[in-house]
Protein backbone atom coordinates (compact mmCIF):
# COMPACT_ATOMS: atom_id res chain seq x y z
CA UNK A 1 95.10 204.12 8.31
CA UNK A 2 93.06 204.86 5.23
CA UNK A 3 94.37 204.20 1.83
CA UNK A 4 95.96 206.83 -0.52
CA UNK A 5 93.79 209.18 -1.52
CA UNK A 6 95.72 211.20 -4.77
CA UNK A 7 94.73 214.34 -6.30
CA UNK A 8 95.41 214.71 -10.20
CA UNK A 9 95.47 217.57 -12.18
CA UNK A 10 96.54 217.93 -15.47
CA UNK A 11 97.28 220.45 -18.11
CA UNK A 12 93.88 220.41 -19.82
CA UNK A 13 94.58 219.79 -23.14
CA UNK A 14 94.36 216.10 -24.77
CA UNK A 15 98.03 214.78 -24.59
CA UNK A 16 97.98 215.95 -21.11
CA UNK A 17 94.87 214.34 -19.88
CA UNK A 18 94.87 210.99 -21.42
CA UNK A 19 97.96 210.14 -19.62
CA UNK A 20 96.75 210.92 -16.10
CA UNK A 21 94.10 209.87 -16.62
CA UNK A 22 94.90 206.15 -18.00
CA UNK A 23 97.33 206.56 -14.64
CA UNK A 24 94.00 207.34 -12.42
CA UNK A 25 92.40 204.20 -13.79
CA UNK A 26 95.61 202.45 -12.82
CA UNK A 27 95.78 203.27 -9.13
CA UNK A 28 92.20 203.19 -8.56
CA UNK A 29 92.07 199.43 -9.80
CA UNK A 30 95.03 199.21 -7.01
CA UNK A 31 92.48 200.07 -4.73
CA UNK A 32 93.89 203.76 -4.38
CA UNK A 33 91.21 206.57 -3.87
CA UNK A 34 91.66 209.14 -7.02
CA UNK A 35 89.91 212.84 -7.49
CA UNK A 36 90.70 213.83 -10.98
CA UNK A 37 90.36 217.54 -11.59
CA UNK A 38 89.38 218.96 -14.86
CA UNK A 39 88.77 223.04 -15.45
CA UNK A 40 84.83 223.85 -15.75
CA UNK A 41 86.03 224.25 -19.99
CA UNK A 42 87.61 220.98 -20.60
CA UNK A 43 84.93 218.82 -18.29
CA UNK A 44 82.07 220.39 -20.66
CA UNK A 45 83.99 218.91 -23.51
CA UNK A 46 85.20 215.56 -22.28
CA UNK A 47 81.33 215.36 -21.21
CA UNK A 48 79.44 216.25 -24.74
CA UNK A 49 81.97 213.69 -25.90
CA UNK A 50 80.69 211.38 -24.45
CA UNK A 51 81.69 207.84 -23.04
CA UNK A 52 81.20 206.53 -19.57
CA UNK A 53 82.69 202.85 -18.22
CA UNK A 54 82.17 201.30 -14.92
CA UNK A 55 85.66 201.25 -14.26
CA UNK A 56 85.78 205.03 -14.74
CA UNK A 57 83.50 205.79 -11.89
CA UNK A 58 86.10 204.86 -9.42
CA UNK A 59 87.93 208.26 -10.15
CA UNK A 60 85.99 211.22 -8.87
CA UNK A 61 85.64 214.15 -10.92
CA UNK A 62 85.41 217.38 -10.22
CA UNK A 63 86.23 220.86 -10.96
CA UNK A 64 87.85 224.16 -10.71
CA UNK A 65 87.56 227.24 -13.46
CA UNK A 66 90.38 228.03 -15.19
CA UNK A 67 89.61 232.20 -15.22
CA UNK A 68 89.14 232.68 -18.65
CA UNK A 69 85.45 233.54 -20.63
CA UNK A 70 83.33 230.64 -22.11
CA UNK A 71 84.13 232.15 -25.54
CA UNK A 72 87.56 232.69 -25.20
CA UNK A 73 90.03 230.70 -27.60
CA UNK A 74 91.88 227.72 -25.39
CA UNK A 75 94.38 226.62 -28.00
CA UNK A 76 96.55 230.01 -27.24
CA UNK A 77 98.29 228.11 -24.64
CA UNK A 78 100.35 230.82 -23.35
CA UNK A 79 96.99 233.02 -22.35
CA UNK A 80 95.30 229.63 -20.89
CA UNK A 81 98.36 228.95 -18.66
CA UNK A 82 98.77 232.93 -17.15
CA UNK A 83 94.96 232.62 -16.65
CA UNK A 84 94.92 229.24 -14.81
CA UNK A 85 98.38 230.20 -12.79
CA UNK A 86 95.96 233.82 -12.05
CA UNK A 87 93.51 232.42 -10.34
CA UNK A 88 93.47 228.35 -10.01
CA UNK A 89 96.16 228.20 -6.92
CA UNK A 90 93.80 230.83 -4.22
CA UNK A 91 90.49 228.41 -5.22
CA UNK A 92 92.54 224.88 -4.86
CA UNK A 93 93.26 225.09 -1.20
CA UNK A 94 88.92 225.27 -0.15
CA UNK A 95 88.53 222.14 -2.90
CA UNK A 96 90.94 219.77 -0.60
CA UNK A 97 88.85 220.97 2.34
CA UNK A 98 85.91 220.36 0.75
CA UNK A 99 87.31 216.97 -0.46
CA UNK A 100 88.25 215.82 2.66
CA UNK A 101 85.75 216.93 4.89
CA UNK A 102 83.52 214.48 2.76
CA UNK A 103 85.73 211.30 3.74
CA UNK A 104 87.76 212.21 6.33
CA UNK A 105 88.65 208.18 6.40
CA UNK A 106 90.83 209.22 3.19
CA UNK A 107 92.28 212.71 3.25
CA UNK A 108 94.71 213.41 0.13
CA UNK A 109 97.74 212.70 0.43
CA UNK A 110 99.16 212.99 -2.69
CA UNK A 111 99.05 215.44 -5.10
CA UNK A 112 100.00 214.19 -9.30
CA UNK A 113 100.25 217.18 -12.04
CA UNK A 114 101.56 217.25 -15.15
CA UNK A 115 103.67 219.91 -16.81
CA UNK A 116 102.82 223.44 -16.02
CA UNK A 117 100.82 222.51 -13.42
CA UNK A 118 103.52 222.80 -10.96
CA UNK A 119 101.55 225.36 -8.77
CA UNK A 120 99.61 223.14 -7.50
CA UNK A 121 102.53 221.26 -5.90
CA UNK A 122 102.85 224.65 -4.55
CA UNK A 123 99.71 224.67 -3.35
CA UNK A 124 99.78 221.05 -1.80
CA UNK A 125 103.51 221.56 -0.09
CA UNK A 126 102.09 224.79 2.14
CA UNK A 127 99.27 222.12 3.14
CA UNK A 128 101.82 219.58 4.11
CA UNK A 129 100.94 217.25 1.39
CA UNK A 130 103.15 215.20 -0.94
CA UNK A 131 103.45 215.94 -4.80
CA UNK A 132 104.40 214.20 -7.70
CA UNK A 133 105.25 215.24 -11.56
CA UNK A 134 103.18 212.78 -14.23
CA UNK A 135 105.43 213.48 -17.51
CA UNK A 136 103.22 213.05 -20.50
CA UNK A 137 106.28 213.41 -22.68
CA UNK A 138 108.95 210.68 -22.72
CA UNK A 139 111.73 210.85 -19.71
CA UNK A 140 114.23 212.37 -22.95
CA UNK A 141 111.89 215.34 -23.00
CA UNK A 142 111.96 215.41 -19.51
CA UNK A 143 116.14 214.81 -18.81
CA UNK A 144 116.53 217.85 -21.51
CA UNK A 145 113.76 220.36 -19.84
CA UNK A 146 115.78 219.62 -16.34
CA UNK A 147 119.21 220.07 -18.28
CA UNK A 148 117.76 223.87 -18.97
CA UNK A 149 120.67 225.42 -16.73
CA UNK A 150 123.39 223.57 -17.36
CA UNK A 151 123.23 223.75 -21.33
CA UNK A 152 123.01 227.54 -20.09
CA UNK A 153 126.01 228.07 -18.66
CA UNK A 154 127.37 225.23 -20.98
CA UNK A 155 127.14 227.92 -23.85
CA UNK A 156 124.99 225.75 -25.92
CA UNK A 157 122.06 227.55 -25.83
CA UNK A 158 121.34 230.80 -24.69
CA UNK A 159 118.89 232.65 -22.33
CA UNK A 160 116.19 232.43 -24.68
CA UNK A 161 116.28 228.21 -25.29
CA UNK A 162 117.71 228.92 -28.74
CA UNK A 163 121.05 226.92 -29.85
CA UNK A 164 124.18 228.68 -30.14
CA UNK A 165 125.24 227.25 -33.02
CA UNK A 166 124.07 224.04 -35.17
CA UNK A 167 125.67 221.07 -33.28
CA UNK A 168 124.77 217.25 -31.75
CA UNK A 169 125.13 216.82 -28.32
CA UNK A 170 124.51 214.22 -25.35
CA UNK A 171 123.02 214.88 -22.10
CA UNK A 172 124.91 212.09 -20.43
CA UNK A 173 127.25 209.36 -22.41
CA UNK A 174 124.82 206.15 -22.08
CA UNK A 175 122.34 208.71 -24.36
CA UNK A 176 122.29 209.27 -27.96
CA UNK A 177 123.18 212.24 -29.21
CA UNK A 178 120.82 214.76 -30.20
CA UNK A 179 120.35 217.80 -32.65
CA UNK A 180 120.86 221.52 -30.62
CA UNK A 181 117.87 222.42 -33.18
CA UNK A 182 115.45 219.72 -32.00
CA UNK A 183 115.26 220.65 -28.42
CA UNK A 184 111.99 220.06 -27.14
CA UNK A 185 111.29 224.11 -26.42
CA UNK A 186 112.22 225.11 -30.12
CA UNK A 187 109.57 227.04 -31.34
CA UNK A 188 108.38 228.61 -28.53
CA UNK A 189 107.80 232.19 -27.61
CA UNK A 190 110.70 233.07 -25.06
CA UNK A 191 107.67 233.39 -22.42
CA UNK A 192 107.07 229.83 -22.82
CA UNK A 193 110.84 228.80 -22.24
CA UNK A 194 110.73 231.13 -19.48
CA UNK A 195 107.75 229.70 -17.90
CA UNK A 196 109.57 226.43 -18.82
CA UNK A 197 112.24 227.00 -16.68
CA UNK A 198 110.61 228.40 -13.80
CA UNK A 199 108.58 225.20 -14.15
CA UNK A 200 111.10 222.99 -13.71
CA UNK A 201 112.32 224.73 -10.23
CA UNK A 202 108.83 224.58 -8.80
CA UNK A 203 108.69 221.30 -9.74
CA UNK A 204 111.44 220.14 -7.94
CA UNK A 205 108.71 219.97 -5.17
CA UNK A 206 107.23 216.41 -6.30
CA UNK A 207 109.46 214.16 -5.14
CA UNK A 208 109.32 211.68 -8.12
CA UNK A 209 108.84 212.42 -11.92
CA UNK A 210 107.09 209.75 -12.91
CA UNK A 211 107.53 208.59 -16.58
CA UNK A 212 105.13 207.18 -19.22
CA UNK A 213 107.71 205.16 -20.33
CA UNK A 214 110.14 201.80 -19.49
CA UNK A 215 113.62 201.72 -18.76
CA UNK A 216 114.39 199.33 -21.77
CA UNK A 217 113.06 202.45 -24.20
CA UNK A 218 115.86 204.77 -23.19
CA UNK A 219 117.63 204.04 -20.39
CA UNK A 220 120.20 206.58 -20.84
CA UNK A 221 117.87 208.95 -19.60
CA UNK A 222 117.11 207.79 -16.18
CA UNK A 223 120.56 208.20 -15.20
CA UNK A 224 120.20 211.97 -14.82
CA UNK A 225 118.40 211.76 -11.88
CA UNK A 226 117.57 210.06 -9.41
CA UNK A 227 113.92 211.14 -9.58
CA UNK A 228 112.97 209.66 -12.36
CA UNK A 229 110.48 206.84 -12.17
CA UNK A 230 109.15 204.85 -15.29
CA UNK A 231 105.44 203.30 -14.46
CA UNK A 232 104.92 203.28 -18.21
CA UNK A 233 103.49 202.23 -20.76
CA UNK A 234 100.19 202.97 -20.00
CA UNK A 235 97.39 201.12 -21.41
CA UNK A 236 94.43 201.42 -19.33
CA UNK A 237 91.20 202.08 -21.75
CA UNK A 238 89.54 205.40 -21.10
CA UNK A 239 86.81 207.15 -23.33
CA UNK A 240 86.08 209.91 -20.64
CA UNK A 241 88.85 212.22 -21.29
CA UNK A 242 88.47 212.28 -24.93
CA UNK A 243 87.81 215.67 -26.32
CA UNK A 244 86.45 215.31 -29.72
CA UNK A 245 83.73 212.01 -30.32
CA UNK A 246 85.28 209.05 -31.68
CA UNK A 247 84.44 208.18 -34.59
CA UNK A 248 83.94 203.68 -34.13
CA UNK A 249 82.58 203.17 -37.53
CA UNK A 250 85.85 202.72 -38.99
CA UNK A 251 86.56 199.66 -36.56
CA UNK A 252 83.72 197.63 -38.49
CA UNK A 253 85.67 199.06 -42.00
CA UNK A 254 88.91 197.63 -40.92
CA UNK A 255 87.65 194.32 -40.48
CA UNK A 256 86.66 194.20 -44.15
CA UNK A 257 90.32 195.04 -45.01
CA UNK A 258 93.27 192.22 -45.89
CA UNK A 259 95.49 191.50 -43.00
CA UNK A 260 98.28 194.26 -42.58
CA UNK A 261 97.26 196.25 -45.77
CA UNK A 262 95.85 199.62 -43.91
CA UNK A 263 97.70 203.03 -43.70
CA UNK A 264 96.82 204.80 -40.60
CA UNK A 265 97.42 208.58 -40.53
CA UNK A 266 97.19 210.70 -37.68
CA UNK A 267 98.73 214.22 -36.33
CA UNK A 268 97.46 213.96 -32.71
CA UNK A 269 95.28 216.79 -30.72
CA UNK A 270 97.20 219.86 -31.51
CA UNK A 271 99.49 219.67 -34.36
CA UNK A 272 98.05 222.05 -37.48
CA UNK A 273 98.93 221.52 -40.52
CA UNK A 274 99.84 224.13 -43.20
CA UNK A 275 97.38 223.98 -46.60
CA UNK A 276 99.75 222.79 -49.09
CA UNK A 277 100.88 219.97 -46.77
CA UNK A 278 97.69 218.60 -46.34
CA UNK A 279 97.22 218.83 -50.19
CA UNK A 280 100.25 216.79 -50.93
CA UNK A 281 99.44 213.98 -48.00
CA UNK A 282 95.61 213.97 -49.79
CA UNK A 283 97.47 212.94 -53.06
CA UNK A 284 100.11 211.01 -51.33
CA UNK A 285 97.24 208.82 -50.18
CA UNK A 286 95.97 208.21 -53.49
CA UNK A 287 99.22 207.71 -54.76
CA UNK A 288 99.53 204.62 -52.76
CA UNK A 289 96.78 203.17 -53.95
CA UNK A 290 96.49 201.38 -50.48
CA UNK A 291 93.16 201.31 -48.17
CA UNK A 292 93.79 203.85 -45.56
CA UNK A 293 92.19 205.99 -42.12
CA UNK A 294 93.24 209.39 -42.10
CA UNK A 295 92.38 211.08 -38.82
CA UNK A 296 91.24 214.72 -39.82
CA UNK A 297 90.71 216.43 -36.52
CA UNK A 298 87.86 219.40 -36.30
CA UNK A 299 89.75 222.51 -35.56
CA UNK A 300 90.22 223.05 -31.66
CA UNK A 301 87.65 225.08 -31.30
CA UNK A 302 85.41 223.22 -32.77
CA UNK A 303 84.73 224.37 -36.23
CA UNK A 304 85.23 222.23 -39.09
CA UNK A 305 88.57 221.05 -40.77
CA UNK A 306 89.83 224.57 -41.98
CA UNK A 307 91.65 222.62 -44.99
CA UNK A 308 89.95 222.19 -48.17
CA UNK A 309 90.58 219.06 -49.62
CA UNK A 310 91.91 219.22 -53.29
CA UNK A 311 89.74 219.06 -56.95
CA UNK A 312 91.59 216.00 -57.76
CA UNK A 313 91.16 213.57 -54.53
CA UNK A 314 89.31 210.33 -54.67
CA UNK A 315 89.98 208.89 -51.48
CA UNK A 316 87.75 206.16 -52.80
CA UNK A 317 89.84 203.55 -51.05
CA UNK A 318 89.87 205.14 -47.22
CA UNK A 319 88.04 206.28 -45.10
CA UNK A 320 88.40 209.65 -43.61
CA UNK A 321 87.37 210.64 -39.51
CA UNK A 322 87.31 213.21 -37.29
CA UNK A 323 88.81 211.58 -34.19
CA UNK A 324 89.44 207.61 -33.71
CA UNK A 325 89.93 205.01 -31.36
CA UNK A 326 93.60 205.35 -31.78
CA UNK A 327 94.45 202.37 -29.82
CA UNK A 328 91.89 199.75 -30.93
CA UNK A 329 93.08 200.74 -35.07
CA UNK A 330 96.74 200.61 -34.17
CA UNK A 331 96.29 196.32 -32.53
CA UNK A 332 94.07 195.72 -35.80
CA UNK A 333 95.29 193.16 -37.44
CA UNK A 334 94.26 195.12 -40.63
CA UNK A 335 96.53 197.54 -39.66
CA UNK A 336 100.08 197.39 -41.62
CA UNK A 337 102.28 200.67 -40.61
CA UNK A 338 101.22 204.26 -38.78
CA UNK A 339 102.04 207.84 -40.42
CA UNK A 340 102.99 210.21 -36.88
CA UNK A 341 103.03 213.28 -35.82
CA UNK A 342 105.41 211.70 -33.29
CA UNK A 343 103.81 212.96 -30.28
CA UNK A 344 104.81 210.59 -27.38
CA UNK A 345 101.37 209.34 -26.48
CA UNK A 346 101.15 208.11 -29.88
CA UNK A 347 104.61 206.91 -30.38
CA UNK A 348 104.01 204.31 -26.79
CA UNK A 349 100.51 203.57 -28.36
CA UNK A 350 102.28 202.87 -31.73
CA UNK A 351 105.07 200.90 -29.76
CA UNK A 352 102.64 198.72 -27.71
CA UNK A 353 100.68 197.62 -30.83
CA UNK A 354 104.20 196.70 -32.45
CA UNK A 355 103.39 198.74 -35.37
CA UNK A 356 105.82 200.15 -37.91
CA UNK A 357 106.05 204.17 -38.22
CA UNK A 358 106.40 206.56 -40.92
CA UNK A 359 107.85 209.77 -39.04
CA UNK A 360 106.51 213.88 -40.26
CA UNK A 361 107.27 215.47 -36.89
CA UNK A 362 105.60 219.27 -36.35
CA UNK A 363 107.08 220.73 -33.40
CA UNK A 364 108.30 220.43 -29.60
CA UNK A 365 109.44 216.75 -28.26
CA UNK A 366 108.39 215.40 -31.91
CA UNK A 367 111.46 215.43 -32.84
CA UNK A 368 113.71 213.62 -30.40
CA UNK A 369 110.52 211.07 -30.58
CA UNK A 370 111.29 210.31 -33.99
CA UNK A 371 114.96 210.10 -33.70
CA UNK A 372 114.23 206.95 -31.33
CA UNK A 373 111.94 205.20 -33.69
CA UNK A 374 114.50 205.63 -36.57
CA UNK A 375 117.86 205.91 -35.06
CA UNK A 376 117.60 204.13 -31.52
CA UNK A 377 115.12 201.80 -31.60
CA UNK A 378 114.73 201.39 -35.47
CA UNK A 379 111.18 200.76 -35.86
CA UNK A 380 110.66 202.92 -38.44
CA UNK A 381 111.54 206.11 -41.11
CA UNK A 382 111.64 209.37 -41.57
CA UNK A 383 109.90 211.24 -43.97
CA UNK A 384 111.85 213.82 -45.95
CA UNK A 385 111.03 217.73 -46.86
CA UNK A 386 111.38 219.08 -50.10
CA UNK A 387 113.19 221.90 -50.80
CA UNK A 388 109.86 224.26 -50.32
CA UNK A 389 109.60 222.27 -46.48
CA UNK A 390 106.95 220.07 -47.76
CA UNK A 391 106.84 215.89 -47.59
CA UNK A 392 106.30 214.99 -50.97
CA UNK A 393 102.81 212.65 -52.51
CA UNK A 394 106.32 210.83 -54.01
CA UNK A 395 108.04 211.06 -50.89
CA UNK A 396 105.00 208.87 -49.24
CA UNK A 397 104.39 206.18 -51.77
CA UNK A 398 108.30 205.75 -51.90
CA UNK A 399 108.64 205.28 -48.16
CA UNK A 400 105.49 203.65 -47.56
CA UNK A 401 106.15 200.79 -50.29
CA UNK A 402 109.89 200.56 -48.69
CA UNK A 403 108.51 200.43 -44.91
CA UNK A 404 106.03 197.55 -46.13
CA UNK A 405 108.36 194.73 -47.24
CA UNK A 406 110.80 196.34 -44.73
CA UNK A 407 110.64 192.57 -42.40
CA UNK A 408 113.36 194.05 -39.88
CA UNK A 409 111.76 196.52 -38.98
CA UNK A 410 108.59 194.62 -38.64
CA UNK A 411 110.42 192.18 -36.71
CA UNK A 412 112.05 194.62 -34.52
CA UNK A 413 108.33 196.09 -33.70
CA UNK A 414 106.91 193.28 -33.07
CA UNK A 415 110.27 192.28 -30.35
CA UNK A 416 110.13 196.01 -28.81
CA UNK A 417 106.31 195.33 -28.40
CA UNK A 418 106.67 192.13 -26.21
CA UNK A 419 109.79 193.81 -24.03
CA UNK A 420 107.94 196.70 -23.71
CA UNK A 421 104.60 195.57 -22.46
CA UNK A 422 106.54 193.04 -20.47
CA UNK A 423 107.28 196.04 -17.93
CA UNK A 424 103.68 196.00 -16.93
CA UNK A 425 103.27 192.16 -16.21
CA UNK A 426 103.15 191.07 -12.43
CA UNK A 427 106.86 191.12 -12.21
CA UNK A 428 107.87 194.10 -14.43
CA UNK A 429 109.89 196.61 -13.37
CA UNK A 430 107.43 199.27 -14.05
CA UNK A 431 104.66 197.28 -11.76
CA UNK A 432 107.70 197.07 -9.00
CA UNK A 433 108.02 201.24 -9.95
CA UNK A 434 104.08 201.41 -9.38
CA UNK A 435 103.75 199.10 -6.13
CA UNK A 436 107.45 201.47 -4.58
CA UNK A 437 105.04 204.47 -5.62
CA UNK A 438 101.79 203.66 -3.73
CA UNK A 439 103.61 202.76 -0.62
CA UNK A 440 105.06 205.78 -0.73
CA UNK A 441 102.05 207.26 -1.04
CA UNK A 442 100.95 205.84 2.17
């Protein structure tokens, strides 16, 4: 019998890769044969940005085009996914064959996707081969996505995703409750809630939904079903999926800075943010009077940072990138608290360096992610809108110089850090999830 030989494909955009990725690395140092398929597009890019480890070349790469035109824009998400569901699922079938005509030893037998890849569980179930669901949101996201028809014919939303009327709900009574606004589809076009739900069904095909996450972090959640399977956090270091180059410079800055004295602020792969918002968080940085790293991403494709900074901005006391090693700032010793999209990837990463946040969610899951640092878990605060919908250069000093002598919360990062990275040790219930999961596999 060979050994498990799993297929991964992800959605190819950052917060989608990483995570399958850093679970590729996982199973292949479990001695577990992984292809990791990226589109022609997103390959390029991880390639020019270079980084390659030893450890890496254990997971195969290769790749399928995702039907669109080299110049055609790949951050309009809703035209990437038609294209890729157009024409990926006819070419996937001749790459297993090609696959495993070169081993035959090791023929997949599993096949991993995250969300919106469902087809090619589709795909892999007409070849007789077993699927699973990598969620690179947290198992919340996931419980409310899968709740879809119920809160249907519920009455509390409607057919387009959108609330029925302004009220808190909980998806089961060991969860806490949550805002009908903040639903992890809200602000989507109704083809993306649609596409959304019919996700969901296909889905049903993997047999587990396996979560990014640990039971301790919201264990209301995996009582919804029985599908659910946390394997998270994790933490295994990879520089080959990265988009954009990082920017390491900064590592060698933060060593010259006082123990936890450094503001870190970053808004993740996607999130854009509106012109007088990035004014205000320019000044709000000066305000504070603090050393800082502000993460200001080149636009997605590719161009420059389309916001100007303003006439009065010194920054003279940060430093200012265009991508970073997220994970090696947030464990600096340097570093004193984290200003967050909210995005889950960086809320674990934030979690497993036992880092306070500051909270300025943008969109989707962002939302419920922040309620759980502030509300559930109480690691950190929110940051309030004005009037006009914009956090205030007050607003940040204010909370900032609150969150820093703040020693409860610090203390209750620094316990949720050791209980959460716990679940990966030897005998963690996460490496119990991830040993039940291979054998499967077999």
């Amino acid at each position: 019998m060979g050994r498990p030989h799993f297929l991964c494909l992800p959605l190819p955009i950052q917060g989608h890769v990483n995570p399958l990725m850093q679970f590729s690395l996982l199973l292949a140092k479990h001695g577990c044969k992984v292809t990791f398929v990226h589109t022609e597009f997103s390959h390029k890019r991880a390639n020019t940005a270079g980084g390659d480890n030893k450890e890496e070349a254990q997971v195969e790469l290769v790749t399928l085009p995702d039907g669109l035109d080299p110049q055609d824009d790949r951050s309009d998400v809703a035209k990437l996914l038609l294209s890729m569901k157009s024409t990926m699922p006819a070419l996937l079938p001749k790459l297993i064959q090609d696959i495993d005509a070169s081993d035959v030893e090791n023929k997949i037998t599993c096949i991993i996707v995250t969300i919106n890849m469902g087809w090619a569980l589709e795909v892999g179930h007409k070849l007789g081969i077993k699927g699973a669901l990598l969620c690179p949101a947290s198992a919340t996201s996931l419980a409310s996505a899968a709740s879809i028809p119920k809160l249907i014919q519920d009455g509390i939303i409607d057919s387009q995703g959108l609330a029925t009327k302004k009220q808190e709900i909980q998806l089961s009574p060991t969860m806490p409750k949550m805002d009908t606004a903040h639903f992890p589809w809200r602000g989507f076009k109704k083809i993306f809630f649609d596409n959304l739900v019919q996700e969901m069904q296909t889905l049903e095909l993997g047999e587990w939904w396996l979560c990014n996450t640990t039971y301790d972090l919201e264990p209301g959640a995996f009582s919804l079903s029985p599908k659910f399977l946390p394997i998270g956090p994790l933490v295994e270091n990879s520089n080959r999926s990265s988009f954009w180059e990082e920017d390491t410079a900064c590592l060698e800055w933060l060593d010259q800075q006082p123990a936890q004295s450094v503001v870190y602020v970053s808004f993740g792969s996607l999130a854009v943010m509106d012109p007088n918002q990035f004014k205000e968080l320019a000044l709000g940085l000066d305000l504070l009077d603090k050393p800082f790293i502000w993460v200001v991403r080149p636009s997605n494709d590719g161009k420059e940072n389309v916001n100007a900074y303003p006439d009065d901005f010194h920054g003279s006391k940060g430093k200012i990138v265009g991508w970073a090693p997220q994970k090696k700032i947030l464990s600096h010793p340097s570093l004193a608290c984290f200003i967050s999209h909210c995005g889950w990837n960086s809320t674990l990463e934030g979690i497993c360096a036992g880092v306070p946040f500051l909270c300025s969610p943008c969109t989707t899951d962002q939302f419920l992610n922040r309620n759980y640092i502030c509300d559930v878990w109480k690691i950190g605060v929110g940051l309030e809108k004005d009037e006009s919908g914009i956090v205030s250069r007050e607003e940040i000093r204010k909370k900032v110089d609150e969150l820093l002598v703040d020693e409860d919360i610090k203390a209750r990062s620094l316990k949720l850090k050791e209980m959460t990275i716990d679940n990966i040790q030897e005998s963690g219930q996460s490496s119990k999830n991830l040993s039940f999961f291979m054998d499967w596999a077999k």
